[in-house]
Protein backbone atom coordinates (compact mmCIF):
# COMPACT_ATOMS: atom_id res chain seq x y z
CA UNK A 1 0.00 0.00 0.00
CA UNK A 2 2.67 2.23 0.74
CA UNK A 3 3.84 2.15 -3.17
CA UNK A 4 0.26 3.13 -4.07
CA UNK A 5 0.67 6.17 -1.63
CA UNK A 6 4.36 7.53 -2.90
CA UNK A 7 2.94 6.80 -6.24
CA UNK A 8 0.36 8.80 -6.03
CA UNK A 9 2.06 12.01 -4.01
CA UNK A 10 5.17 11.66 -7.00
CA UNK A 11 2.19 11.82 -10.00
CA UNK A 12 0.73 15.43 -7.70
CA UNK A 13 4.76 16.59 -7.40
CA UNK A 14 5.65 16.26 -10.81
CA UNK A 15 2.37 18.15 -12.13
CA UNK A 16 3.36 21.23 -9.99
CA UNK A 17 7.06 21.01 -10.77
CA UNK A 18 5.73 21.23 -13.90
CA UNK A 19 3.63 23.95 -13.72
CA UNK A 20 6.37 26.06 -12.09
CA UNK A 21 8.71 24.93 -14.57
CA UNK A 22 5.86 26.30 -17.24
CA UNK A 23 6.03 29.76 -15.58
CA UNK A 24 10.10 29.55 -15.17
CA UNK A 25 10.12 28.97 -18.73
CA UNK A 26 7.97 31.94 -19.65
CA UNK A 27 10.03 34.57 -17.21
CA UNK A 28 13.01 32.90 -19.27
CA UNK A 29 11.71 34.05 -22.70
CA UNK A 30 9.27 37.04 -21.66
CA UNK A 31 11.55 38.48 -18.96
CA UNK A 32 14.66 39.56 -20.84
CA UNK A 33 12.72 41.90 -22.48
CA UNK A 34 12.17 43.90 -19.00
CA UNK A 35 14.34 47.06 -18.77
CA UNK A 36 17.68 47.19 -17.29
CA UNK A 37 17.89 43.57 -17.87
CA UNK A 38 20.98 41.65 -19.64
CA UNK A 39 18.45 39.43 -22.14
CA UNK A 40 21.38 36.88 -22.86
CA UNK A 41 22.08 36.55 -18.93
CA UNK A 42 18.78 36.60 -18.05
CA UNK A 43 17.77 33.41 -20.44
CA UNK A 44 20.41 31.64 -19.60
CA UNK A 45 19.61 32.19 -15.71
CA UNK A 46 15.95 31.07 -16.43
CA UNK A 47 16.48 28.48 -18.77
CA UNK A 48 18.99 26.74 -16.04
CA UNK A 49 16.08 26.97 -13.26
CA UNK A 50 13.31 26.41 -15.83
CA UNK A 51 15.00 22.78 -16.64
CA UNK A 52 16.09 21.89 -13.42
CA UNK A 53 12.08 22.30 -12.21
CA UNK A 54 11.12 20.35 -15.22
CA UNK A 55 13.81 17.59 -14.85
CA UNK A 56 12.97 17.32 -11.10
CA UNK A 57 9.59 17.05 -12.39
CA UNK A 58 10.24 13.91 -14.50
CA UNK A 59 12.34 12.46 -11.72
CA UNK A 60 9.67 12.40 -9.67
CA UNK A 61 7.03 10.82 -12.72
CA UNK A 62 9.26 8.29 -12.99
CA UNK A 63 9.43 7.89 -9.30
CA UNK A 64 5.23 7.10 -10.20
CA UNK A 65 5.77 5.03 -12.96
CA UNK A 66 8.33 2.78 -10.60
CA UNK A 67 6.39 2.93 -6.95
CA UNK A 68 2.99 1.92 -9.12
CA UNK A 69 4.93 -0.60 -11.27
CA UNK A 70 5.78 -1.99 -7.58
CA UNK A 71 2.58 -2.20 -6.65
CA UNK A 72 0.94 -3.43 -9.81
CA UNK A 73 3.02 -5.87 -10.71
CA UNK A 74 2.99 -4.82 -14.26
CA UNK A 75 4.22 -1.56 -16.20
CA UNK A 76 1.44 1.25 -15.53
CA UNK A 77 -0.08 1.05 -18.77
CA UNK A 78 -3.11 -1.24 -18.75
CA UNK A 79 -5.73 1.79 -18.58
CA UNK A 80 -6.85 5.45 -19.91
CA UNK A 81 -5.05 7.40 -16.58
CA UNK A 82 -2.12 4.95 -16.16
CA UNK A 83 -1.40 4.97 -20.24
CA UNK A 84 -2.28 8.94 -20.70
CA UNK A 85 0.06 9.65 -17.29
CA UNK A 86 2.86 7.27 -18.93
CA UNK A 87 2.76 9.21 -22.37
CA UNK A 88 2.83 12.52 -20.36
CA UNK A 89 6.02 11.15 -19.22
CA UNK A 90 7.47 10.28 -22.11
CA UNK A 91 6.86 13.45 -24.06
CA UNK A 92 9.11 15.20 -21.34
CA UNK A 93 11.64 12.70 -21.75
CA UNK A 94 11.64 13.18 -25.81
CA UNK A 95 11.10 17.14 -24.97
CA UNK A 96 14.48 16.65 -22.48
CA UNK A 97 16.24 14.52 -24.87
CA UNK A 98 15.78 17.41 -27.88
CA UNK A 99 16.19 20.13 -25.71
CA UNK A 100 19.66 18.88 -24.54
CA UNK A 101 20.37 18.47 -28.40
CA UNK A 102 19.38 22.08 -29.77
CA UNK A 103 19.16 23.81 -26.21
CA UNK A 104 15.71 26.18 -27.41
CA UNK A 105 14.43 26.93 -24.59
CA UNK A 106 11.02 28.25 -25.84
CA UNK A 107 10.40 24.63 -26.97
CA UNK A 108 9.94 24.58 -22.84
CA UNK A 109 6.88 27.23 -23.20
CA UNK A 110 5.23 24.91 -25.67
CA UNK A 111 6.22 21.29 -24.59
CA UNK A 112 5.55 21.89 -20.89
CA UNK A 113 1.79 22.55 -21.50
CA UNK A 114 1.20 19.71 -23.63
CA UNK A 115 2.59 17.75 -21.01
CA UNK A 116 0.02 19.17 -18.29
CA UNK A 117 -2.85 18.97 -20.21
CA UNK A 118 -2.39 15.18 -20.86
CA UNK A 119 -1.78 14.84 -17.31
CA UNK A 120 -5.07 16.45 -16.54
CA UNK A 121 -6.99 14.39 -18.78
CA UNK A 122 -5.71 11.19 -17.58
CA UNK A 123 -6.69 12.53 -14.17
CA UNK A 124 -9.76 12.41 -15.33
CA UNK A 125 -10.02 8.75 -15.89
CA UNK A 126 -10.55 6.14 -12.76
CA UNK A 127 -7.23 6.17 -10.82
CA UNK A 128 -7.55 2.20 -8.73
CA UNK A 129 -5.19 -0.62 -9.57
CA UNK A 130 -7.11 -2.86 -11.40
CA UNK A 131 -5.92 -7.02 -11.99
CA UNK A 132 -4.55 -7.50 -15.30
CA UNK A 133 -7.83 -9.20 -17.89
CA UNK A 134 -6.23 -12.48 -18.99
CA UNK A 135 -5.61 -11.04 -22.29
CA UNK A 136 -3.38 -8.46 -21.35
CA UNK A 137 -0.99 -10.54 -19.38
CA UNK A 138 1.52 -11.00 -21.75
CA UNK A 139 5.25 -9.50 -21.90
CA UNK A 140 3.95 -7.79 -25.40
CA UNK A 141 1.64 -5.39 -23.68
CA UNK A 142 5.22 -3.63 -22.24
CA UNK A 143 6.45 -3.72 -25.57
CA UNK A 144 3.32 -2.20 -27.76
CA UNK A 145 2.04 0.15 -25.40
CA UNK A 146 5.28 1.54 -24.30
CA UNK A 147 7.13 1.88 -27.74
CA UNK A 148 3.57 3.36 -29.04
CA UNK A 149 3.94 6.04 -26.32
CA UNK A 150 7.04 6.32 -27.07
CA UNK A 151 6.80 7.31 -30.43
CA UNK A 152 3.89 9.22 -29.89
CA UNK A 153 6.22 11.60 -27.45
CA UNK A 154 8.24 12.65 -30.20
CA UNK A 155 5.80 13.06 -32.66
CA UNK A 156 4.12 15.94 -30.00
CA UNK A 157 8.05 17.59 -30.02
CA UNK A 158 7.50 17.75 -33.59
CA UNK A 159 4.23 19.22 -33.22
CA UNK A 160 5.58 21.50 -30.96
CA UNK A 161 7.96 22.53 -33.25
CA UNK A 162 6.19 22.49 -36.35
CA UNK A 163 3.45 24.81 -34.45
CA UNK A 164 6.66 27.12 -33.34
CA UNK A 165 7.79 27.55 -36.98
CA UNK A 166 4.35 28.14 -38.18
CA UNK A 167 3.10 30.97 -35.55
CA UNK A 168 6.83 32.14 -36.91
CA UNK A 169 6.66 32.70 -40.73
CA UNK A 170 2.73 33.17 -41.23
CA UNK A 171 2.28 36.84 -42.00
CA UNK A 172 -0.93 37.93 -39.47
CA UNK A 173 -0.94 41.25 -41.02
CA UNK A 174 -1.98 39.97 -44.85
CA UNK A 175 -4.54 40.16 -46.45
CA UNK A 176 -4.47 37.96 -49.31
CA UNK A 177 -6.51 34.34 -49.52
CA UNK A 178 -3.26 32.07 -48.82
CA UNK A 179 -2.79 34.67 -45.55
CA UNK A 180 -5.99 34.45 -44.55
CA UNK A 181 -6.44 30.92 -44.93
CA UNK A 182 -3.27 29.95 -42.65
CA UNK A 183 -4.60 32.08 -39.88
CA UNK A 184 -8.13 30.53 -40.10
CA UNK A 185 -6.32 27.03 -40.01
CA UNK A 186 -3.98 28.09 -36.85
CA UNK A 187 -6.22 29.44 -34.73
CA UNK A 188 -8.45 26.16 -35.13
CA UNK A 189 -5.76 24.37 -34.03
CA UNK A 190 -5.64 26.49 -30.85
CA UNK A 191 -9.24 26.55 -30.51
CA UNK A 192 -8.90 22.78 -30.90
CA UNK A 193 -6.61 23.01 -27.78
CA UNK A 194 -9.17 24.88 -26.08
CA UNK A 195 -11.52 22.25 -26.44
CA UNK A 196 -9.66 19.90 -24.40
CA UNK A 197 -8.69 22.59 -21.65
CA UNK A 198 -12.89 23.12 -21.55
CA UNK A 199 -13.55 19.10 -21.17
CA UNK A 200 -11.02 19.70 -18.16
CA UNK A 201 -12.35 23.07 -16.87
CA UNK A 202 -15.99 21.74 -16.84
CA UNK A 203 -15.29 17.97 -15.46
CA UNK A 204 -12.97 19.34 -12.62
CA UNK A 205 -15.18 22.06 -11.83
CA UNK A 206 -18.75 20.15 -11.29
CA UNK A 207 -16.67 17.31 -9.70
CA UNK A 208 -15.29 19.50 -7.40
CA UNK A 209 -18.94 21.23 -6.89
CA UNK A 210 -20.09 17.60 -6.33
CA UNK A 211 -22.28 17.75 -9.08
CA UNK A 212 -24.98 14.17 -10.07
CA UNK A 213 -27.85 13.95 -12.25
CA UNK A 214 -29.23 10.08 -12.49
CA UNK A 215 -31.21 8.67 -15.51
CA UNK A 216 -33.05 5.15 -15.46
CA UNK A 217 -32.40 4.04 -18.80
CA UNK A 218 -34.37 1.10 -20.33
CA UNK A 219 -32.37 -1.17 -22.38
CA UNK A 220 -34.03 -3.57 -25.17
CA UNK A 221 -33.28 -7.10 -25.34
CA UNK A 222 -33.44 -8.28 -28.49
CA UNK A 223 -32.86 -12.60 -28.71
CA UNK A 224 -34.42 -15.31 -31.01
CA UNK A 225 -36.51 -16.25 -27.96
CA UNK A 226 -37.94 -13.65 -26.40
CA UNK A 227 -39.05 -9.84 -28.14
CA UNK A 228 -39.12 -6.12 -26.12
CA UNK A 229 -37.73 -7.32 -23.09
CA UNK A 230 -36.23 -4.91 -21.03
CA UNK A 231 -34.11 -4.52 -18.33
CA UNK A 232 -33.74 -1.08 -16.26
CA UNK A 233 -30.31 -0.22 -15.46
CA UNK A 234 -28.62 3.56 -13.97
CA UNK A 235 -26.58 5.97 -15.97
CA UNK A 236 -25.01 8.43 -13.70
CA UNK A 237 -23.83 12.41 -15.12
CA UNK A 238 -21.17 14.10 -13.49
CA UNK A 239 -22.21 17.12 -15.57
CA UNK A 240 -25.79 18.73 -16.13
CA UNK A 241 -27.34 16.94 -18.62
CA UNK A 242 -27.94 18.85 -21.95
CA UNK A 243 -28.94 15.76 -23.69
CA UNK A 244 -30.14 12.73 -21.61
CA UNK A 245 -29.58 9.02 -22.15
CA UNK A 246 -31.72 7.14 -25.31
CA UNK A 247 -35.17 5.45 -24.27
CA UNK A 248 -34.18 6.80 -20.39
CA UNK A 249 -36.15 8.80 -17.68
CA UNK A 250 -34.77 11.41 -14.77
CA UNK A 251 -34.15 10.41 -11.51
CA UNK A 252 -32.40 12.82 -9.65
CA UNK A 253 -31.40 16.18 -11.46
CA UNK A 254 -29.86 19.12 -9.41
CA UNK A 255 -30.93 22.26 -11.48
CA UNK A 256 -28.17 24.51 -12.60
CA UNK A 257 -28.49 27.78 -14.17
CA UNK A 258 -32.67 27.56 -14.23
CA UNK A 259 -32.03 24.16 -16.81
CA UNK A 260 -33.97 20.81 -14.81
CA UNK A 261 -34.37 18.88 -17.86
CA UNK A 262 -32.01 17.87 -20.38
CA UNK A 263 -33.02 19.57 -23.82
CA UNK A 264 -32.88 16.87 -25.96
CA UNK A 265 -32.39 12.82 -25.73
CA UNK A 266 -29.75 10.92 -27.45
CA UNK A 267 -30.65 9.23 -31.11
CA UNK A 268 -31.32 5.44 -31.26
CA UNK A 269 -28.40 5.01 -33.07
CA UNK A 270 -26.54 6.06 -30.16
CA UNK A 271 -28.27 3.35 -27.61
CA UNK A 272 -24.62 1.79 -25.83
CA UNK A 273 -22.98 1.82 -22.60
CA UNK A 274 -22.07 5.75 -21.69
CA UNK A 275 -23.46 6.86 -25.04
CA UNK A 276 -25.47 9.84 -23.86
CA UNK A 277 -23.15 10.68 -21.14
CA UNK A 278 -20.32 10.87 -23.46
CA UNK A 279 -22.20 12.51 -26.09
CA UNK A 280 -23.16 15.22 -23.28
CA UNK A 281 -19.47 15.76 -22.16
CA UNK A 282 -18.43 16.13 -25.65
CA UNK A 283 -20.72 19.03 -25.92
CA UNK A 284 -19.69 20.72 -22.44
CA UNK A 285 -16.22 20.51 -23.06
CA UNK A 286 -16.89 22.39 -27.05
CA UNK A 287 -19.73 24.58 -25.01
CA UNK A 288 -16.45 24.98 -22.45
CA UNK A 289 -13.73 25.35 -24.68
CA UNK A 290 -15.58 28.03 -27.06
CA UNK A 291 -16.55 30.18 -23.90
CA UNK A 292 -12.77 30.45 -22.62
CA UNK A 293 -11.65 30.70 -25.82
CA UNK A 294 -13.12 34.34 -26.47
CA UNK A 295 -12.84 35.03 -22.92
CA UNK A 296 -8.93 34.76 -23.91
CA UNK A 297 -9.17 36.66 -26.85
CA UNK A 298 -11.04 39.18 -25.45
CA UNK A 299 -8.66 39.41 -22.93
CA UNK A 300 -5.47 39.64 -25.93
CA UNK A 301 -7.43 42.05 -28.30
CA UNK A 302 -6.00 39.53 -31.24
CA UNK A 303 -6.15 35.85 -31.66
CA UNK A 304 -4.22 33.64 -29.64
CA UNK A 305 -1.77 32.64 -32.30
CA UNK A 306 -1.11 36.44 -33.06
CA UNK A 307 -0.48 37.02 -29.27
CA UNK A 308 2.35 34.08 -28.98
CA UNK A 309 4.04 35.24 -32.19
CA UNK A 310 6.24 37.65 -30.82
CA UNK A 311 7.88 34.83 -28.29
CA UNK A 312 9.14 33.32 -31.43
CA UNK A 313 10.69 35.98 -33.52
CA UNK A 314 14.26 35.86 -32.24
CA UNK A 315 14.46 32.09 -33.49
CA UNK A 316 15.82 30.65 -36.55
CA UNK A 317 12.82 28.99 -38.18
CA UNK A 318 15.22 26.57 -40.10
CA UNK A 319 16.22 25.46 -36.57
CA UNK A 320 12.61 24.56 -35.86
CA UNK A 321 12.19 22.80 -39.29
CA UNK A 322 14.89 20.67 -38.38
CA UNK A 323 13.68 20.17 -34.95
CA UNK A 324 10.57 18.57 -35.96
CA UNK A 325 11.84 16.41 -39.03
CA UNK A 326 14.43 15.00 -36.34
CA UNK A 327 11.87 14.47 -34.09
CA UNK A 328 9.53 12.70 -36.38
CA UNK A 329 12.22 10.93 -38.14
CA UNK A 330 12.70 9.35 -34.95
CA UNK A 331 9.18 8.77 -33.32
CA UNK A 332 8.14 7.18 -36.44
CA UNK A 333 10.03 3.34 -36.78
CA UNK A 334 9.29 2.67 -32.62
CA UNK A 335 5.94 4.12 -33.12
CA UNK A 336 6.13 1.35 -36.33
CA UNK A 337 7.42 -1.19 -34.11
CA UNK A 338 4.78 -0.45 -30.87
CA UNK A 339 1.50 0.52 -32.75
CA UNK A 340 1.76 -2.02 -35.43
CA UNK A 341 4.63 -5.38 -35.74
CA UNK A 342 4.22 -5.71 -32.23
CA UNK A 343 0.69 -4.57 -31.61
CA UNK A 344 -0.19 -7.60 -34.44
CA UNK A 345 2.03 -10.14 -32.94
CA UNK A 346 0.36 -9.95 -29.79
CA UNK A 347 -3.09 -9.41 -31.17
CA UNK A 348 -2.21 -12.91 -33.11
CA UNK A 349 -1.32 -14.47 -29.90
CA UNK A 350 -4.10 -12.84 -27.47
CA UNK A 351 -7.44 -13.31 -30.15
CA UNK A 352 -6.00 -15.85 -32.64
CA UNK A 353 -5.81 -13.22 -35.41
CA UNK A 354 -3.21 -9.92 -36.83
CA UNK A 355 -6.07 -7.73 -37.97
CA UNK A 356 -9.55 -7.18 -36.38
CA UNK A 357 -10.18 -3.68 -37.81
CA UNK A 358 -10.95 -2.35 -34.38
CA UNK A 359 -11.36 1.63 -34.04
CA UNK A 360 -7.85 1.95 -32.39
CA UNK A 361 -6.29 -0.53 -34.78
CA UNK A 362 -7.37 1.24 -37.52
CA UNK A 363 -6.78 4.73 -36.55
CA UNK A 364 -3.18 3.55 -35.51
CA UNK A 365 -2.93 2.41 -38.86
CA UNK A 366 -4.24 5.76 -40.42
CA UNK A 367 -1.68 7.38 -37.87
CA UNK A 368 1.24 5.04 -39.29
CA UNK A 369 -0.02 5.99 -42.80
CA UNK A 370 -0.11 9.80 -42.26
CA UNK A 371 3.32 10.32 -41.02
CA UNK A 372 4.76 7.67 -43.82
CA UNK A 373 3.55 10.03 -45.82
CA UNK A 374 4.92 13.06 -44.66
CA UNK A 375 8.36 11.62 -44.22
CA UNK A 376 8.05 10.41 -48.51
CA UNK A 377 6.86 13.75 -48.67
CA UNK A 378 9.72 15.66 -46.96
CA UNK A 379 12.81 13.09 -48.13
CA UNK A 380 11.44 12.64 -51.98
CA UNK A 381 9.06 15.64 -52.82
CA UNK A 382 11.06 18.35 -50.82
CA UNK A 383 8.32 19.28 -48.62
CA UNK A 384 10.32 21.46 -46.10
CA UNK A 385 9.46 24.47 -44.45
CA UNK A 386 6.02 25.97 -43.59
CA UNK A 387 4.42 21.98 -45.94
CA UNK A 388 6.29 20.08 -43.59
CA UNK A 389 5.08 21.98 -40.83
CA UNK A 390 1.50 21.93 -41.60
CA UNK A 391 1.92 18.32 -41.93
CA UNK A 392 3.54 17.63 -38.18
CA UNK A 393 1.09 20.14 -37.00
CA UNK A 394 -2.40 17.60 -38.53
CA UNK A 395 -0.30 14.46 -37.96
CA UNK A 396 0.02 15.41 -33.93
CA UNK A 397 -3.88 16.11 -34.35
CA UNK A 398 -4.76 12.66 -36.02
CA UNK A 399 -2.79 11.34 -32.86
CA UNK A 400 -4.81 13.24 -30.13
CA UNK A 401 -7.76 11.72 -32.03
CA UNK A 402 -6.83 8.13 -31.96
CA UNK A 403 -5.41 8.47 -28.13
CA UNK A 404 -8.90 10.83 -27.41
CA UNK A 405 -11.53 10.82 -29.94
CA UNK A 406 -11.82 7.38 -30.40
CA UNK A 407 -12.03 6.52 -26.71
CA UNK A 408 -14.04 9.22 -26.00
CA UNK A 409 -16.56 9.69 -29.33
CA UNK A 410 -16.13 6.43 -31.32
CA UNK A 411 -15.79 3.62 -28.57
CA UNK A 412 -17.63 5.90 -26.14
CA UNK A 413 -20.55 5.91 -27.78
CA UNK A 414 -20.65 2.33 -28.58
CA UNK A 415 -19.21 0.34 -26.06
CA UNK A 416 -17.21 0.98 -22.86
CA UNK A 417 -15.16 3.66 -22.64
CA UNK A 418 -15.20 6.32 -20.07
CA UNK A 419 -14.45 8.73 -17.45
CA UNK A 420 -14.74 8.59 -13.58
């Protein structure tokens, strides 16, 4: 029990670390610009505390990984928190391993929150040590899941850098349709962001508030014996329902803002475990996302990818381009090896077959496919530059969707996935 404890007080550590590391980093890059200040002294100063909070930060996720390992019996990596923790970890390793390399130390202002969020949202997820399902005991779960992560981490540093160079070379102040369009396309990709901060914002802050609504939900049995059966079963909300469960009736609904009753009830096609609750928290967290996003650019006066562009001036955006083909160029054969050789070995041993065309197998394959092609794209077609970027930028996205959106939207609304 005592691993469980330390494991759990080095997972709170290193998300603080981090977050002051966050802040270190941005008095590193924003600070030197304060008067009667030596800018090169300054950064350097900053940059030395900003990665000795961030390193102490990891230390103490691995110290997680190793007390809950302990406890387990198995690498940490057999659920949603456990796996989404690990990758958190892993993208600072990949973001330390880079940074070492090429010593940027803005790529701290931009890998550091990417690194919280994910944190966040595996917080999210149940946190008990669970018994291993016969299927997963097997030395091949260690090797898919952790060189998938693994890969994964470095294709978010080339993300991160890919986004860098981008919010670096687009012109916000033109006015022709190419200019316009790359802004448009940029500042979805931070409103994207947004969206994930708002499913954080709003499942923290009715958790926290204690928040329950309870539906008794009527689910059809359908056999060759007997027709219409049905058997009542309990579908709890953590968040005020907007749309209720299909075929369901309230129970207990605590009113918020004047709204008792949900305004609309999930479609038939939709009738599986969690559907209408995840369809629900996929609307609060867009409903979420959209209201702090123009809170925050309200705040700025400008869009957010206008406001972060003058962080980035002073680098070299060839520097970033290289950054993120490096990165890539090595995320991609152990992402190869864990997402798909490996992943189909074990699938062959576990089910008795390579290829079931499961959601996640098959958005890990669209995953693999996407970055192949970027890397025939950059080594063959000489897509360099603001192309390449673009294409680390949607790649990282596709990612987020296979490791998110198809736990959350896809298999959520068909089958068992979930949050606490």
């Amino acid at each position: 029990m005592i691993f469980l404890e330390i494991s759990r007080a080095a997972f709170m550590i290193a998300f603080f670390l981090y977050c002051a590391a966050f802040i270190f980093y941005i008095v590193a890059v924003t600070g030197k610009t304060w008067r009667n200040r030596d800018p090169k002294r300054h950064e350097q100063k900053w940059g030395r505390i900003s990665f000795a909070a961030s390193s102490l930060g990891l230390v103490s996720h691995l110290v997680y990984c190793g007390t809950r390992w302990a406890y387990s019996g198995h690498v940490p990596v057999s659920n949603m928190y456990e796996f989404m923790t690990f990758l958190s970890m892993m993208i600072m390793i990949a973001f330390t391993v880079v940074f070492l390399i090429y010593r940027k130390i803005l790529l701290g202002v931009f890998a550091l929150p990417l690194a919280i969020i994910i944190m966040a949202y595996a917080a999210v997820f149940p946190q008990e040590v669970q018994p291993l399902i016969p299927s997963l005991r097997s030395i091949w779960l260690y090797i898919h899941v952790t060189l998938a992560a693994t890969g994964e981490s470095f294709f978010a540093v080339g993300f991160i850098a890919g986004l860098m160079y981008l919010l670096r070379v687009i012109d916000f102040r033109g006015t022709d349709k190419s200019a316009r369009r790359q802004k448009r396309w940029i500042e979805f990709t931070f409103f994207s962001i947004m969206i994930v901060v708002g499913f954080l914002v709003s499942v923290f802050a009715f958790r926290a508030a204690g928040y329950e609504a309870v539906f008794i939900q009527n689910e059809t049995k359908i056999d060759s014996q007997v027709q219409g059966d049905s058997t009542i079963g309990k579908e709890v909300y953590q968040l005020p329902p907007i749309v209720a469960p299909y075929h369901s009736e309230p129970e207990q609904i605590k009113p918020f803002l004047g709204m008792a009753q949900p305004l609309f009830e999930a479609p038939s096609w939709m009738n599986g475990a969690n559907a209408g609750r995840k369809l629900n928290t996929i609307i609060w967290a867009i409903l979420t996302g959209a209201v702090l996003y123009v809170l925050i650019r309200a705040l700025l006066r400008k869009p957010l990818a206008q406001a972060l562009t003058p962080a980035v001036r002073a680098i070299d955006p060839d520097d970033l381009d290289e950054i993120s083909y490096r990165a890539i160029a090595i995320g991609f054969p152990i992402f190869t090896l864990g997402a798909l050789v490996f992943a189909m070995i074990w699938a062959q041993q576990a089910w008795g077959r390579f290829w079931g065309w499961d959601p996640k197998e098959v958005w890990a394959l669209i995953t693999w496919l996407f970055y192949s092609a970027y890397l025939h794209l950059r080594l063959s077609r000489g897509f360099q530059g603001r192309r390449a970027s673009w294409l680390a930028v949607l790649g990282f996205l596709v990612v987020m969707f296979t490791l998110v959106g198809v736990n959350l939207v896809i298999a959520g609304l068909h089958s068992y996935a979930g949050t606490d």
